[in-house]
Protein backbone atom coordinates (compact mmCIF):
# COMPACT_ATOMS: atom_id res chain seq x y z
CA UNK A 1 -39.08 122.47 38.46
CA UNK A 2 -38.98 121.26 42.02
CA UNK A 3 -38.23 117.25 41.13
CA UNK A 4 -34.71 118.46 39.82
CA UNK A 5 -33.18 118.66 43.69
CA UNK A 6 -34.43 115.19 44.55
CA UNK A 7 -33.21 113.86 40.63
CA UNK A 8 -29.76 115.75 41.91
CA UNK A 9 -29.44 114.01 45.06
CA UNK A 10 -30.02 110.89 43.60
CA UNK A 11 -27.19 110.86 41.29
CA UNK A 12 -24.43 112.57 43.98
CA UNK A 13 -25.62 109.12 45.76
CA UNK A 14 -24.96 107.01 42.47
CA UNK A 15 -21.55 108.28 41.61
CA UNK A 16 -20.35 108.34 45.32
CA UNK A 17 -21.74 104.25 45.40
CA UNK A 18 -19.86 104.03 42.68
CA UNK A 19 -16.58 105.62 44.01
CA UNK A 20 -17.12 103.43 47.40
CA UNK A 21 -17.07 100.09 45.14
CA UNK A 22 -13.85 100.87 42.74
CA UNK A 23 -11.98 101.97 46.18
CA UNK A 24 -12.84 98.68 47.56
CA UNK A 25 -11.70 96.59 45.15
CA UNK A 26 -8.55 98.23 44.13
CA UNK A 27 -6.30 97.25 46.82
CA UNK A 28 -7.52 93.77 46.72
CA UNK A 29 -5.42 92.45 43.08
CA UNK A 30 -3.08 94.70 41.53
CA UNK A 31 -0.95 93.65 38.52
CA UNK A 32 -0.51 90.70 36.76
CA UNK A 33 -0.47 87.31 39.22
CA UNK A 34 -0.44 84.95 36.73
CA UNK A 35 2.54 82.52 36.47
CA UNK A 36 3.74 79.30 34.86
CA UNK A 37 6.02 77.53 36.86
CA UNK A 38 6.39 76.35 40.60
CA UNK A 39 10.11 76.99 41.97
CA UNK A 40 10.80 74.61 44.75
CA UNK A 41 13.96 76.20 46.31
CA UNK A 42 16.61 74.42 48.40
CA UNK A 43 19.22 76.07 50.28
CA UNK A 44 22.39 75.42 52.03
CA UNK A 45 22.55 76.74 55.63
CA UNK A 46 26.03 76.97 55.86
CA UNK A 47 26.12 79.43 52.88
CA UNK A 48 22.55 81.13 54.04
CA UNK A 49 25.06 82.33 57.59
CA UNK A 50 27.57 83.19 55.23
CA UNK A 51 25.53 85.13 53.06
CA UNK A 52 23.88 87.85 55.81
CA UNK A 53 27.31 87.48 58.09
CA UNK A 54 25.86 85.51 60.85
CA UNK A 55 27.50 83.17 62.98
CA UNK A 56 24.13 81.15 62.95
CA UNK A 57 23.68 78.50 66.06
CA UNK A 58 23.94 75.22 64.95
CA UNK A 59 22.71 75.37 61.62
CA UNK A 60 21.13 72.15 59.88
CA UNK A 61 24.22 69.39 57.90
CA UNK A 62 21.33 69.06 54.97
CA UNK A 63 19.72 71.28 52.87
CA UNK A 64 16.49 72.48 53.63
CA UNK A 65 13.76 74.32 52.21
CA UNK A 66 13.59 77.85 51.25
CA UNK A 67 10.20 77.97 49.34
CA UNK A 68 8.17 76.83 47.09
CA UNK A 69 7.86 80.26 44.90
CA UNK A 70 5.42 80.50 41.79
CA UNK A 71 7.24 82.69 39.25
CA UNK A 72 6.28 86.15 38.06
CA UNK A 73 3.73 86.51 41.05
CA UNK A 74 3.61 87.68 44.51
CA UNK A 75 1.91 89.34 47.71
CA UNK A 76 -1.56 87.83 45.17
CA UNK A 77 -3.83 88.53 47.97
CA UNK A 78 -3.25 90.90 50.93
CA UNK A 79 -6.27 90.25 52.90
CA UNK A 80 -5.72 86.64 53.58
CA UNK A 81 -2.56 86.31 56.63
CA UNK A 82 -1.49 83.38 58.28
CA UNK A 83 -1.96 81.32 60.54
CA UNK A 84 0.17 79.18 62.62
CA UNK A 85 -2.80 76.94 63.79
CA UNK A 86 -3.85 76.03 60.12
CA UNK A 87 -0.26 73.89 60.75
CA UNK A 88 0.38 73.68 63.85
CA UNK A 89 -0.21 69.46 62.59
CA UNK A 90 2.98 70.11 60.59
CA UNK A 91 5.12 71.28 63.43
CA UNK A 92 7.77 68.12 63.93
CA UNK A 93 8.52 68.24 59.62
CA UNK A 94 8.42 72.16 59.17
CA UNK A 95 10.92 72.45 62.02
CA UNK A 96 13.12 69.54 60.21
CA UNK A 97 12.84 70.85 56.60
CA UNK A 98 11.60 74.15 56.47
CA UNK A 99 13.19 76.06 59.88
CA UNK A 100 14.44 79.81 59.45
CA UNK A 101 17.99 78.77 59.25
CA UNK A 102 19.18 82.44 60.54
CA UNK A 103 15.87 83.17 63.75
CA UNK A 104 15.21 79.37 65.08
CA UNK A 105 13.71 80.61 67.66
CA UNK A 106 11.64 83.34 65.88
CA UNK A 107 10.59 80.75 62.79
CA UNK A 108 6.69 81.66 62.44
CA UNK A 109 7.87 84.87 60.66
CA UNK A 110 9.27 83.01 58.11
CA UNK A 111 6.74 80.98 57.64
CA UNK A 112 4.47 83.90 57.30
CA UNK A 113 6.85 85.86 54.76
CA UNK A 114 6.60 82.38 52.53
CA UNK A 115 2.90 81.92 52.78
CA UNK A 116 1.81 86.34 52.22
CA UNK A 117 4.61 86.61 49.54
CA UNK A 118 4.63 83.60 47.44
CA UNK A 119 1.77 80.81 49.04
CA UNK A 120 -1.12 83.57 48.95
CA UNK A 121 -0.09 82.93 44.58
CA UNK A 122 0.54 79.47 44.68
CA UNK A 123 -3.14 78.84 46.19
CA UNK A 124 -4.50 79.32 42.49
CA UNK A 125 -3.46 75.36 42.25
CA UNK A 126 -5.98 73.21 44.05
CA UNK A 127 -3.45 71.09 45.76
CA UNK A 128 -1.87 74.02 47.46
CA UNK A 129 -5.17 76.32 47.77
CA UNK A 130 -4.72 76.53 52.03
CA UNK A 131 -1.77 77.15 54.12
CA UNK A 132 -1.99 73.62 55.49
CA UNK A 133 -2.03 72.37 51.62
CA UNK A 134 0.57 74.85 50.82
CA UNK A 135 3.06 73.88 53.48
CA UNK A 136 2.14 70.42 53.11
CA UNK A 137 2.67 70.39 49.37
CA UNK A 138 6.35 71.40 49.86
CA UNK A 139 7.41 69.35 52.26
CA UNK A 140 5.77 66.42 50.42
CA UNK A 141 7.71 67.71 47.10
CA UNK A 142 10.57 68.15 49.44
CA UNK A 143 10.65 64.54 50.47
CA UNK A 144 9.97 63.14 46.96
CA UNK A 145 12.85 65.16 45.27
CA UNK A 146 14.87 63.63 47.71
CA UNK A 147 17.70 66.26 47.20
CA UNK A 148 20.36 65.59 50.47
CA UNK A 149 20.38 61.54 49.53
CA UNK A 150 20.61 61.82 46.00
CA UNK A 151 23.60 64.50 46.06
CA UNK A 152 25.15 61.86 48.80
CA UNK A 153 24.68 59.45 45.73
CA UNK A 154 26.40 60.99 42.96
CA UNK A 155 29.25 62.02 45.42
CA UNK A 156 28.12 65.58 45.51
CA UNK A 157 29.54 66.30 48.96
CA UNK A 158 30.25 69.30 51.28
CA UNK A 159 34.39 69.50 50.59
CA UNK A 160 37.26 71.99 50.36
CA UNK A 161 37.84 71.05 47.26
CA UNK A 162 36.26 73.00 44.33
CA UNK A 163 33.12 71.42 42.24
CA UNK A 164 32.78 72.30 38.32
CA UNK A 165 29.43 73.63 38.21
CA UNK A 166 28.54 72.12 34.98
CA UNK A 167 29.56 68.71 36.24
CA UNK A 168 26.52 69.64 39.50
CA UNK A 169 24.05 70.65 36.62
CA UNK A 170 24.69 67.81 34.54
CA UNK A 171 24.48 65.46 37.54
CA UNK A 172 21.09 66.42 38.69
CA UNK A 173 20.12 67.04 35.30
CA UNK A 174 20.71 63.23 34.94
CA UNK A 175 18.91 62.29 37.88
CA UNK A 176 15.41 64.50 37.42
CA UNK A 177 15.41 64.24 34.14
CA UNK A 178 14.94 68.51 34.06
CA UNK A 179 17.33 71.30 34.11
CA UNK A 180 17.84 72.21 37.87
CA UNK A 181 19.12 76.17 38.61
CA UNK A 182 21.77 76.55 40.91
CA UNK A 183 22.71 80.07 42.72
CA UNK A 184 26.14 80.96 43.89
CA UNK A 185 27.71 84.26 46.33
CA UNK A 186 29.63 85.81 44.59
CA UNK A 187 33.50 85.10 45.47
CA UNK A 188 34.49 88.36 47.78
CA UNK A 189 37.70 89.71 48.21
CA UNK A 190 40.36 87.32 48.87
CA UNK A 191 38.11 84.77 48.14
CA UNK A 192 38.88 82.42 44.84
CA UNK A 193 35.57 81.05 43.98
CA UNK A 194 32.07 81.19 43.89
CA UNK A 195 30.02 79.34 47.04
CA UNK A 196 27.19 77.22 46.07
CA UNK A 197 24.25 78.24 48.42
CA UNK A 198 20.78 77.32 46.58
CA UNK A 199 19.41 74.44 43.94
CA UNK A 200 15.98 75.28 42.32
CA UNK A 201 13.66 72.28 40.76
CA UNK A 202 10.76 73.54 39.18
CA UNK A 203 7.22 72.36 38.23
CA UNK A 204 4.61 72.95 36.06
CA UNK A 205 1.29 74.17 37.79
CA UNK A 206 0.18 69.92 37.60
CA UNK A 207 3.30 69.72 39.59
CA UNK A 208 5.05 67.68 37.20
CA UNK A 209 8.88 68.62 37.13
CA UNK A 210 9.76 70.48 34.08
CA UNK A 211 13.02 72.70 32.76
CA UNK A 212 13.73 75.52 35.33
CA UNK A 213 15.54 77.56 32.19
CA UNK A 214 14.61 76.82 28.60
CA UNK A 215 17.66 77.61 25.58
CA UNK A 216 17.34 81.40 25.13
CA UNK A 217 15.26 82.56 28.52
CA UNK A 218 17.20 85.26 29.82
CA UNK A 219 18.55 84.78 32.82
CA UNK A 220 16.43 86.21 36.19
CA UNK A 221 17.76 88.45 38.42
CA UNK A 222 19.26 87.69 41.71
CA UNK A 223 17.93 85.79 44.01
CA UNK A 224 14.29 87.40 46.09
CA UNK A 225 16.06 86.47 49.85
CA UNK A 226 16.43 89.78 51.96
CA UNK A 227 19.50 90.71 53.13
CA UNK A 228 20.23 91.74 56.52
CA UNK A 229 24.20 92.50 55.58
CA UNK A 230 26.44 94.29 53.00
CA UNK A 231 27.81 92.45 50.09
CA UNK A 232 26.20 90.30 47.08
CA UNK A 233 23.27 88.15 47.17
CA UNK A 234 22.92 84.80 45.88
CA UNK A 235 22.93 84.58 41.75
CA UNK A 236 22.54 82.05 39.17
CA UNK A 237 26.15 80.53 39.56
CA UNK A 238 28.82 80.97 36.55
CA UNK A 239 30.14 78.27 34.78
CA UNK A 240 33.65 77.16 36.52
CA UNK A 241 34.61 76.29 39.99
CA UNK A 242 32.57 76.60 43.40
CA UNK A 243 32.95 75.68 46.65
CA UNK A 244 30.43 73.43 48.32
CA UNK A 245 31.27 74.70 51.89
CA UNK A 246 31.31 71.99 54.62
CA UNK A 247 29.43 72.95 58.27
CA UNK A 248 32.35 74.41 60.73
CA UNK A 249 32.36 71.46 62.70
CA UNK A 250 32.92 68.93 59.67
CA UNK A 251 35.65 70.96 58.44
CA UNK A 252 38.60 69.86 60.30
């Protein structure tokens, strides 16, 4: 009779090993990271300032990056946080083509938002598996998309007068080769139109530009940006006019 005690200790150990190991790996991967296409989002600054209400300091005359957002994934891996040295070699291009349009002076926490929420995901391709890769990757898509000159070439230009946004789709569509997304704010009261603030070309995971809607995909919900004011967020634009809003200073 007396082994039973030591036999009884020895499984209270086993089970509580195992409790130890599921608790440690549950808050590593939860849910479904998996996606299928890279997003690489542009956006307009002047409609980025409109958007939150800010009267932002001399935003950037060209669009500039947002992200560069896998689809259906996010926050893929909590434990690994950035770093500003893994790019501090980027500095001089991030601060160019990827600044936080509304905290210039504050931009690493942007950086850091993109790389926890949407790079940590992205890092399950092997030419984005490290921040430095990650970063790097955009701006190199970035560059090679070539978005500001070839809008400047098909006469796509910051105006007060109203674009058709069919005509923009069609344009870029022409261009690429792929169907482009482009977002929109809602028009607010007193306001006629829509105002075009964001222009998505996406990628397959060989980063090969491919549709960024198929016929008969449902349309996605509004766009992920937090919001520091009241009123609507960005959304895929409706067909009709929009206003392509000109920086303050080229307005007169």
């Amino acid at each position: 009779m007396k082994p039973a005690a030591p036999r009884s200790l020895l499984l209270c150990a086993l089970c509580l090993a195992l409790c130890c190991v599921g608790g440690a790996r549950r808050p590593r991967r939860r849910g479904n990271h998996e996606w299928k296409k890279l997003i690489m989002v542009h956006h307009w600054p002047v409609t980025v300032c409109k958007e939150v209400g800010k009267d932002c300091p001399d935003p950037p005359d060209y669009w500039t990056i947002h992200g560069l957002w896998p689809d259906k994934a996010a926050e893929c891996n909590g434990s690994w946080h950035f770093s500003f040295q893994e790019i501090k070699d980027l500095m001089p291009e991030m601060k160019m083509y990827w600044p936080d349009v509304l905290h210039p002076l504050n931009r690493s926490h942007f950086w850091e938002h993109e790389w926890e929420k949407h790079g940590t995901c992205a890092a399950q391709v092997d030419a984005l598996s490290s921040q430095k890769k990650y970063f790097g990757g955009g701006l190199d898509l970035y560059q090679q998309l070539g978005l500001n000159s070839m809008l400047q070439k098909l006469g796509i230009k910051p105006s007060i007068n109203y674009y058709q946004i069919s005509d923009i789709k069609d344009a870029l569509a022409s261009v690429y080769g792929v169907i482009p997304k482009v977002q929109c704010l809602p028009p607010k009261p007193g306001e006629e139109v829509q105002t075009i603030g964001q222009i998505e070309l996406c990628f397959t995971k060989g980063l090969q530009l491919r549709n960024c809607t198929e016929p008969g995909e449902p349309a996605e919900p509004p766009s992920r940006r937090p919001r520091a004011g009241a009123g609507p967020g960005l959304e895929v634009c409706e067909d009709g006019p929009a206003f392509y809003p000109p920086p303050d200073r080229a307005a007169r």
